[in-house]
PDB file of N, CA and C in Angstrom:
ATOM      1  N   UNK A   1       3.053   3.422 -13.610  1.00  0.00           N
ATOM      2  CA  UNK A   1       4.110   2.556 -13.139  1.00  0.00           C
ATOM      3  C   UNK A   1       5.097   2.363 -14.289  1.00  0.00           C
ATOM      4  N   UNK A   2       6.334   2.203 -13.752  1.00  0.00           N
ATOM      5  CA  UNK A   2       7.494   2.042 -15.057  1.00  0.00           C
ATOM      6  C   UNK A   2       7.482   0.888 -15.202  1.00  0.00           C
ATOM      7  N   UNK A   3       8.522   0.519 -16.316  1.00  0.00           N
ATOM      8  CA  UNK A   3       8.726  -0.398 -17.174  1.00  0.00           C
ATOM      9  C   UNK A   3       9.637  -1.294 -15.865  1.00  0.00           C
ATOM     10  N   UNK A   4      10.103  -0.756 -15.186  1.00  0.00           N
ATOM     11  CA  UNK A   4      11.119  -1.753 -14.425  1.00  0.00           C
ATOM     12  C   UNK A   4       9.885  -2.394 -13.373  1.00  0.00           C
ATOM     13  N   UNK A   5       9.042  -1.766 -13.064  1.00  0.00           N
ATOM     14  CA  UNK A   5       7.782  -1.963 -11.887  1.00  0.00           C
ATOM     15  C   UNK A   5       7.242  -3.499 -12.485  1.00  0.00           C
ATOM     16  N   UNK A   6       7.122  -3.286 -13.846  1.00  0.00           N
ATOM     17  CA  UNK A   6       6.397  -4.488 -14.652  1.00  0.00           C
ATOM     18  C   UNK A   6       7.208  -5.779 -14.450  1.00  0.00           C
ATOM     19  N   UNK A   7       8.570  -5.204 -15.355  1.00  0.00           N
ATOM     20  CA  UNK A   7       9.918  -6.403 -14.583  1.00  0.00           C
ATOM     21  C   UNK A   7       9.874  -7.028 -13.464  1.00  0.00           C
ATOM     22  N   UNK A   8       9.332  -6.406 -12.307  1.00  0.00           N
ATOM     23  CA  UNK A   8      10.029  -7.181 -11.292  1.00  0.00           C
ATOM     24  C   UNK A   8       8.791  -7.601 -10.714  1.00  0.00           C
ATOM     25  N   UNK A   9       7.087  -7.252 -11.482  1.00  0.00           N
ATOM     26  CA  UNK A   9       6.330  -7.946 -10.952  1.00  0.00           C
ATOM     27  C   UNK A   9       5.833  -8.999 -11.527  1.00  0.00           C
ATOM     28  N   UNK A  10       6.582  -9.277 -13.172  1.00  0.00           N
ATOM     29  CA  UNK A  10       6.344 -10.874 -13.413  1.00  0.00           C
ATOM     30  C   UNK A  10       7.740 -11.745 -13.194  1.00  0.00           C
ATOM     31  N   UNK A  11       8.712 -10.630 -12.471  1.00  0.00           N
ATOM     32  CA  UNK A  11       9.703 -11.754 -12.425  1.00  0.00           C
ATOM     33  C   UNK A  11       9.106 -12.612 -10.520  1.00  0.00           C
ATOM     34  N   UNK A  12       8.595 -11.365  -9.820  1.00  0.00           N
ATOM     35  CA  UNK A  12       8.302 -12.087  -8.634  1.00  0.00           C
ATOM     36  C   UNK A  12       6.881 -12.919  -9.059  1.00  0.00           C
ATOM     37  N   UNK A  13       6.208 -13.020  -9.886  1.00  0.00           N
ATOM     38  CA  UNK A  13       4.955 -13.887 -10.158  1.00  0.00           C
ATOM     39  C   UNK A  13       5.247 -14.980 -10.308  1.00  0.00           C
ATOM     40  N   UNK A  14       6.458 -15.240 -11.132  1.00  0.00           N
ATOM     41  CA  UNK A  14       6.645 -16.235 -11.429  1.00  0.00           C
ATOM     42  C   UNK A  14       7.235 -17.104 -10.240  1.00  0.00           C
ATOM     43  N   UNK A  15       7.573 -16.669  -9.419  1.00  0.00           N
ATOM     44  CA  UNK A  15       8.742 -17.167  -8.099  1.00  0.00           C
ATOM     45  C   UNK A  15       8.071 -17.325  -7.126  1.00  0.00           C
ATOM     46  N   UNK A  16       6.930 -16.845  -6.633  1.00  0.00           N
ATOM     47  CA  UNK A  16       6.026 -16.876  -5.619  1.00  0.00           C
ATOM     48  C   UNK A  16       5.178 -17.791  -5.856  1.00  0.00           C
ATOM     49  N   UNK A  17       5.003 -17.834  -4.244  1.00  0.00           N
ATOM     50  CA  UNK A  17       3.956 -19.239  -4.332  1.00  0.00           C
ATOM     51  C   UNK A  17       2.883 -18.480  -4.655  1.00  0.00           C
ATOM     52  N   UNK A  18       1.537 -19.697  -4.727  1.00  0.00           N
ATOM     53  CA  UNK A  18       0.137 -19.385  -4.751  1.00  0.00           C
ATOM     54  C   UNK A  18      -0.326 -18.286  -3.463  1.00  0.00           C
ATOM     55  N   UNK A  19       0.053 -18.943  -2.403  1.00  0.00           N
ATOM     56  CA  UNK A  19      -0.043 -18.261  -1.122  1.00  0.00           C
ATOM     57  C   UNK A  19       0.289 -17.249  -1.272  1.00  0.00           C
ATOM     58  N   UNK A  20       1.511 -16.579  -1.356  1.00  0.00           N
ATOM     59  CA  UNK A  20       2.125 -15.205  -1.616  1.00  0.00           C
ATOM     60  C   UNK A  20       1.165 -14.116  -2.315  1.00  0.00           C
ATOM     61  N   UNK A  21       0.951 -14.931  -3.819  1.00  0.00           N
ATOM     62  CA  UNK A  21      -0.052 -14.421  -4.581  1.00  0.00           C
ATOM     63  C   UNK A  21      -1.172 -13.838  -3.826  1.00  0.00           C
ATOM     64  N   UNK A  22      -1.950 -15.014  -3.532  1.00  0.00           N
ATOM     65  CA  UNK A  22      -3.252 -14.383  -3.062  1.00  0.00           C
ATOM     66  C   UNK A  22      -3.142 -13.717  -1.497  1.00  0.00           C
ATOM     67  N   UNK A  23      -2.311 -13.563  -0.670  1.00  0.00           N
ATOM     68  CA  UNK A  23      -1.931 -12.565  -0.054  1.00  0.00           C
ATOM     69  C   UNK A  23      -1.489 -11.426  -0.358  1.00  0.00           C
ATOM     70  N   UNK A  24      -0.936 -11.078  -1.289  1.00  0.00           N
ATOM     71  CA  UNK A  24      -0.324  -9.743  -2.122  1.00  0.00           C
ATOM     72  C   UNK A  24      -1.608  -9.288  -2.673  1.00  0.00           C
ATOM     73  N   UNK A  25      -2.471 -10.220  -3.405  1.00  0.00           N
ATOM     74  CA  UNK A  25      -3.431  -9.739  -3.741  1.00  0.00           C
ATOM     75  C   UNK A  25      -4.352  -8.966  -2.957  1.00  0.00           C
ATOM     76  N   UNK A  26      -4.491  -9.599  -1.576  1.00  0.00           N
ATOM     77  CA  UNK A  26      -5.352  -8.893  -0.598  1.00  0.00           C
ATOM     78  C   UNK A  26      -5.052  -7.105  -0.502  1.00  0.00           C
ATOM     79  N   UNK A  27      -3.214  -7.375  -0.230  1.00  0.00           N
ATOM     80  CA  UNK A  27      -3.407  -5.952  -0.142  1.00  0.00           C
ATOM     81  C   UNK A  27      -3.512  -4.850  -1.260  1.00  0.00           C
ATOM     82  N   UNK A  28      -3.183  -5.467  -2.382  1.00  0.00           N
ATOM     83  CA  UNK A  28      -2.979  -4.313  -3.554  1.00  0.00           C
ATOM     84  C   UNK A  28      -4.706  -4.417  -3.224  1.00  0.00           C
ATOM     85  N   UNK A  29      -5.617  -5.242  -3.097  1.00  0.00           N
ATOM     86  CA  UNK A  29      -7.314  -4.285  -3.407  1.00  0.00           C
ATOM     87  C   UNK A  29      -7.062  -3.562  -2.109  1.00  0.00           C
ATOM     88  N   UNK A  30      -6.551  -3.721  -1.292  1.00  0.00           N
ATOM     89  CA  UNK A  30      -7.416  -2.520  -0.030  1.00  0.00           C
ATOM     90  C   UNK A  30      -5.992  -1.229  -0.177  1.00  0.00           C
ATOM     91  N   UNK A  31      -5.371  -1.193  -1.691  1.00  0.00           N
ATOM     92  CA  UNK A  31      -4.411  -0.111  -2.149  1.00  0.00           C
ATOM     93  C   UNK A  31      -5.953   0.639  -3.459  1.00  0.00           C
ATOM     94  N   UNK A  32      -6.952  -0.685  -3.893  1.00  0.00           N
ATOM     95  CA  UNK A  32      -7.610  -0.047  -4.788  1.00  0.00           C
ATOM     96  C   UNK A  32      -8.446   0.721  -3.844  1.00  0.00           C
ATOM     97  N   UNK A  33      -8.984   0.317  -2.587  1.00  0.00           N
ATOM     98  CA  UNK A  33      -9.881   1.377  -1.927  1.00  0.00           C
ATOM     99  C   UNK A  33      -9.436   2.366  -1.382  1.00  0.00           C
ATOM    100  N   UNK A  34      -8.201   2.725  -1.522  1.00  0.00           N
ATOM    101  CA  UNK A  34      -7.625   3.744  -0.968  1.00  0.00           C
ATOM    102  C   UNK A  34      -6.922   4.989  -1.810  1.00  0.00           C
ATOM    103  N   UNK A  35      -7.444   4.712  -3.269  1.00  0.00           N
ATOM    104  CA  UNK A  35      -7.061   5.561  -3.855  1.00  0.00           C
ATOM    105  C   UNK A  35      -7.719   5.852  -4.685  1.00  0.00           C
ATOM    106  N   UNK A  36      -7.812   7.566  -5.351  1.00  0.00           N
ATOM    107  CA  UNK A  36      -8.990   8.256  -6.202  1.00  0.00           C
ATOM    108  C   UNK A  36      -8.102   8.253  -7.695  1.00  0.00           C
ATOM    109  N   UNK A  37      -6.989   8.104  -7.683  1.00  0.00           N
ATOM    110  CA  UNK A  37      -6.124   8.530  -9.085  1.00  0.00           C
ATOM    111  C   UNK A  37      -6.459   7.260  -9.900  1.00  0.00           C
ATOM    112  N   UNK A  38      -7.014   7.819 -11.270  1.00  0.00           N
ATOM    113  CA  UNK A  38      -8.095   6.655 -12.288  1.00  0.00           C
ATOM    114  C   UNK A  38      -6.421   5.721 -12.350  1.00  0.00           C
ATOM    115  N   UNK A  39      -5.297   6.734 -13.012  1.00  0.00           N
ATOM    116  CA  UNK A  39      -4.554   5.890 -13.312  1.00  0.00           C
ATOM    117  C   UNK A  39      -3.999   5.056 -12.466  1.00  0.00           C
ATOM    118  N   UNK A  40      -3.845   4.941 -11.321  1.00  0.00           N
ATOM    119  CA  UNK A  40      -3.292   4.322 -10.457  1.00  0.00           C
ATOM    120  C   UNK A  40      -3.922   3.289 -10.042  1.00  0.00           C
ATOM    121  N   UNK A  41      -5.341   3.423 -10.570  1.00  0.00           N
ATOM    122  CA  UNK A  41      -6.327   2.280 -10.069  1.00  0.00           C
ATOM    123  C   UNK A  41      -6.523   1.354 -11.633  1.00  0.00           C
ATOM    124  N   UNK A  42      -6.302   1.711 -12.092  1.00  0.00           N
ATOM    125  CA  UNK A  42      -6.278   1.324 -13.494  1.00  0.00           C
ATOM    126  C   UNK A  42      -5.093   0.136 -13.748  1.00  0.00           C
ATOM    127  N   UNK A  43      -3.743   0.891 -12.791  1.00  0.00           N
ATOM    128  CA  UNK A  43      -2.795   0.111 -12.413  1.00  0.00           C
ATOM    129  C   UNK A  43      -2.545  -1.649 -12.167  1.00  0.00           C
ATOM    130  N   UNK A  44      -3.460  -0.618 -10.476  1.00  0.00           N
ATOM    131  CA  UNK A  44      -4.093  -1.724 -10.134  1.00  0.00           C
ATOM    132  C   UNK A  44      -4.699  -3.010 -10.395  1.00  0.00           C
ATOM    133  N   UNK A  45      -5.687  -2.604 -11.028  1.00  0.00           N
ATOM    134  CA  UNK A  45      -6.976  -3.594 -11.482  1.00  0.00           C
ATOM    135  C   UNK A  45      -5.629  -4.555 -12.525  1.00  0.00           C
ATOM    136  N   UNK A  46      -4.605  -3.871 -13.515  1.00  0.00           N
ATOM    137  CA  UNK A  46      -3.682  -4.631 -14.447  1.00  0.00           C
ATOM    138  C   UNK A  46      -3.054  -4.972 -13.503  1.00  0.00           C
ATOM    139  N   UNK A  47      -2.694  -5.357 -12.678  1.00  0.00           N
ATOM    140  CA  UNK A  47      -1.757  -6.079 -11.652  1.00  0.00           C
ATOM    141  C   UNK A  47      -2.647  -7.168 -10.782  1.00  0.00           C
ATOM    142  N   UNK A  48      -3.745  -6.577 -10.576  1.00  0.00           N
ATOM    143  CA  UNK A  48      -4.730  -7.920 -10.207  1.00  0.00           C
ATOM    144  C   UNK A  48      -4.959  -8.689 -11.294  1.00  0.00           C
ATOM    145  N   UNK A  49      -5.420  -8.418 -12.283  1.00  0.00           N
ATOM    146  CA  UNK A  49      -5.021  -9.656 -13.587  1.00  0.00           C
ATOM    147  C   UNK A  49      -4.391  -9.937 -13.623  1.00  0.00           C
ATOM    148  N   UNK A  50      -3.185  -9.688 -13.711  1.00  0.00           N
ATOM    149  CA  UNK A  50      -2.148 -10.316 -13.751  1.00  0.00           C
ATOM    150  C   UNK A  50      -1.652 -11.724 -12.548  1.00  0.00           C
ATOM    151  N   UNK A  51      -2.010 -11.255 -11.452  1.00  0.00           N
ATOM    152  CA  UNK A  51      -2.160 -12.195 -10.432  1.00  0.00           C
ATOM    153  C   UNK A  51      -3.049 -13.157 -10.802  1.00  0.00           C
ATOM    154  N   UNK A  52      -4.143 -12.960 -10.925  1.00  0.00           N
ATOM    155  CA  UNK A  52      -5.238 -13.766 -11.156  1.00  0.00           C
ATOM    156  C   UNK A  52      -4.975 -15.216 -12.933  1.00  0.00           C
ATOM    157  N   UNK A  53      -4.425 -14.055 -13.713  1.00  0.00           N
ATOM    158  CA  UNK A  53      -3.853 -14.930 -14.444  1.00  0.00           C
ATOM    159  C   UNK A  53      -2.646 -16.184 -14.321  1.00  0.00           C
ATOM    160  N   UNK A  54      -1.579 -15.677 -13.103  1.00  0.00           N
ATOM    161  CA  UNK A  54      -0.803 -16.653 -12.721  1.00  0.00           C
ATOM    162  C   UNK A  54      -1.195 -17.781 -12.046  1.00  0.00           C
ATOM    163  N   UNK A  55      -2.734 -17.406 -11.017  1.00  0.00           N
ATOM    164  CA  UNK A  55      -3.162 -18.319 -10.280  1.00  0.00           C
ATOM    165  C   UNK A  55      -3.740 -19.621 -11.476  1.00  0.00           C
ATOM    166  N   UNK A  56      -4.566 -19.090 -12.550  1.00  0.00           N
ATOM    167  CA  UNK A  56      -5.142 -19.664 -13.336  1.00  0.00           C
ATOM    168  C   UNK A  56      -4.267 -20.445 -14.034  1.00  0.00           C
ATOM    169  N   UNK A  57      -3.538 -20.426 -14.391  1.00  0.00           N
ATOM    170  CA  UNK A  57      -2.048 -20.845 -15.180  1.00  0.00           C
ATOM    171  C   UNK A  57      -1.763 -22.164 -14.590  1.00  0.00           C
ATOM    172  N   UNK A  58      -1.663 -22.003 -13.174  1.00  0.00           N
ATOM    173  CA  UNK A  58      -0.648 -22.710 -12.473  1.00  0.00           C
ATOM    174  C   UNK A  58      -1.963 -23.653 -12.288  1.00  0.00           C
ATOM    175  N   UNK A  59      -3.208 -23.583 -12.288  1.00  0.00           N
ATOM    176  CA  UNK A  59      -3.979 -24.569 -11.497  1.00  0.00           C
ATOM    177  C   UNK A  59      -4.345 -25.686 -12.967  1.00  0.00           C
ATOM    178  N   UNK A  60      -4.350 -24.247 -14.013  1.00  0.00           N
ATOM    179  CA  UNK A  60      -4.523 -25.636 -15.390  1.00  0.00           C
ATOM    180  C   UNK A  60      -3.171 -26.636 -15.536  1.00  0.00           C
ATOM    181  N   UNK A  61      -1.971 -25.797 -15.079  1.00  0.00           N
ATOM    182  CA  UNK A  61      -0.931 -26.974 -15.581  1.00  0.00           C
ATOM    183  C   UNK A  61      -1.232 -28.219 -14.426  1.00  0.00           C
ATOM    184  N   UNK A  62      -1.561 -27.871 -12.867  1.00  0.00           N
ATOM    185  CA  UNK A  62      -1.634 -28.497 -12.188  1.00  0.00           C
ATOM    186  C   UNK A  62      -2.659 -29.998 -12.513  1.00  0.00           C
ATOM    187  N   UNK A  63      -3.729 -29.051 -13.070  1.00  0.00           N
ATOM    188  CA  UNK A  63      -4.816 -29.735 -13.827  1.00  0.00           C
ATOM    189  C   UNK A  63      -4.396 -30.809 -14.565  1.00  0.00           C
ATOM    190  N   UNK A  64      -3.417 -30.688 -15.611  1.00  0.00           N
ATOM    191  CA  UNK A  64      -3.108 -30.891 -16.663  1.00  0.00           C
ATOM    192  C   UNK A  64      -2.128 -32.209 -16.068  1.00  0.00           C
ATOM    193  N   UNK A  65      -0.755 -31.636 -15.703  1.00  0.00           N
ATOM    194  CA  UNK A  65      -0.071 -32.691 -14.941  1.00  0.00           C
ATOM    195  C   UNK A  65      -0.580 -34.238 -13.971  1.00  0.00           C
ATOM    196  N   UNK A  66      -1.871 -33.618 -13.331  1.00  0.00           N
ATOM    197  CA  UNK A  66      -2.672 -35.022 -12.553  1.00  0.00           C
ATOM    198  C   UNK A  66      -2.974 -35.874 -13.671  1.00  0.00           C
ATOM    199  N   UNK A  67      -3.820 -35.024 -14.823  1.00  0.00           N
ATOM    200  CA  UNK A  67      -4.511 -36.138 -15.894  1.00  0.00           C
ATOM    201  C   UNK A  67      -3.344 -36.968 -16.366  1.00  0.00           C
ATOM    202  N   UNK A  68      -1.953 -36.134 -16.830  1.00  0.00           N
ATOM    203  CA  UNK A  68      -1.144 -37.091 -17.683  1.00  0.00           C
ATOM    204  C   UNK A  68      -0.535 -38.508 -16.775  1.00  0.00           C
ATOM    205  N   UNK A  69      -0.632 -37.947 -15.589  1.00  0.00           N
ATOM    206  CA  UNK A  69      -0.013 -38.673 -14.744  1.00  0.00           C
ATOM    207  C   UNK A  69      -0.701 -39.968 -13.964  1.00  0.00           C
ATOM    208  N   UNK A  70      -2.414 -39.882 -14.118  1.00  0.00           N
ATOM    209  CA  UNK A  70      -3.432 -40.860 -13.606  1.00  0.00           C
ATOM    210  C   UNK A  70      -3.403 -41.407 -15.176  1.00  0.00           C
ATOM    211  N   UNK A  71      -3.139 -41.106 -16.273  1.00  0.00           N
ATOM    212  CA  UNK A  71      -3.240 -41.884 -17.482  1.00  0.00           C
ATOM    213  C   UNK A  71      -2.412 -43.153 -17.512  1.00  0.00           C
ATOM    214  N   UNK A  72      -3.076 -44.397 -18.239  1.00  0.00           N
ATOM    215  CA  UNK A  72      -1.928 -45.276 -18.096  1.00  0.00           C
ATOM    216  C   UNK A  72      -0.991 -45.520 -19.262  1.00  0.00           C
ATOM    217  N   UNK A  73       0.178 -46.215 -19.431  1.00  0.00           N
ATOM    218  CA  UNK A  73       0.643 -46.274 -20.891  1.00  0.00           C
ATOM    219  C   UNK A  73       0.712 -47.141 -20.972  1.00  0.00           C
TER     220      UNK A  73
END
């Protein structure tokens, strides 16, 4: 995958909801069962991290934001 492929899949990571995410996610794996090329699956699997890392991201800030916000001053 090119360099522009990368561009425009953390510029849409960042812009998409959670939902989106883990729907996109569904289909890129049933793109991993459908294909024999190492590199392409290799691709893959770096683009599912990558998802998986945005989900994680967003649930610690989410995390993060409740605590500061149930804190009192």
């Amino acid at each position: 995958m090119n360099k522009d492929f990368w561009k425009c899949l953390f510029c849409w990571l960042e812009t998409a909801s959670v939902d989106e995410i883990r729907h996109k996610q569904c289909v890129v794996r049933q793109m991993l069962g459908q294909t024999r090329d190492p590199d392409f699956k290799a691709d893959i699997h770096r683009i599912l991290r990558f998802m998986d890392e945005e989900i994680l991201a967003r649930a610690e800030l989410a995390k993060v934001l409740r605590i500061s916000v149930s804190m009192p001053r």
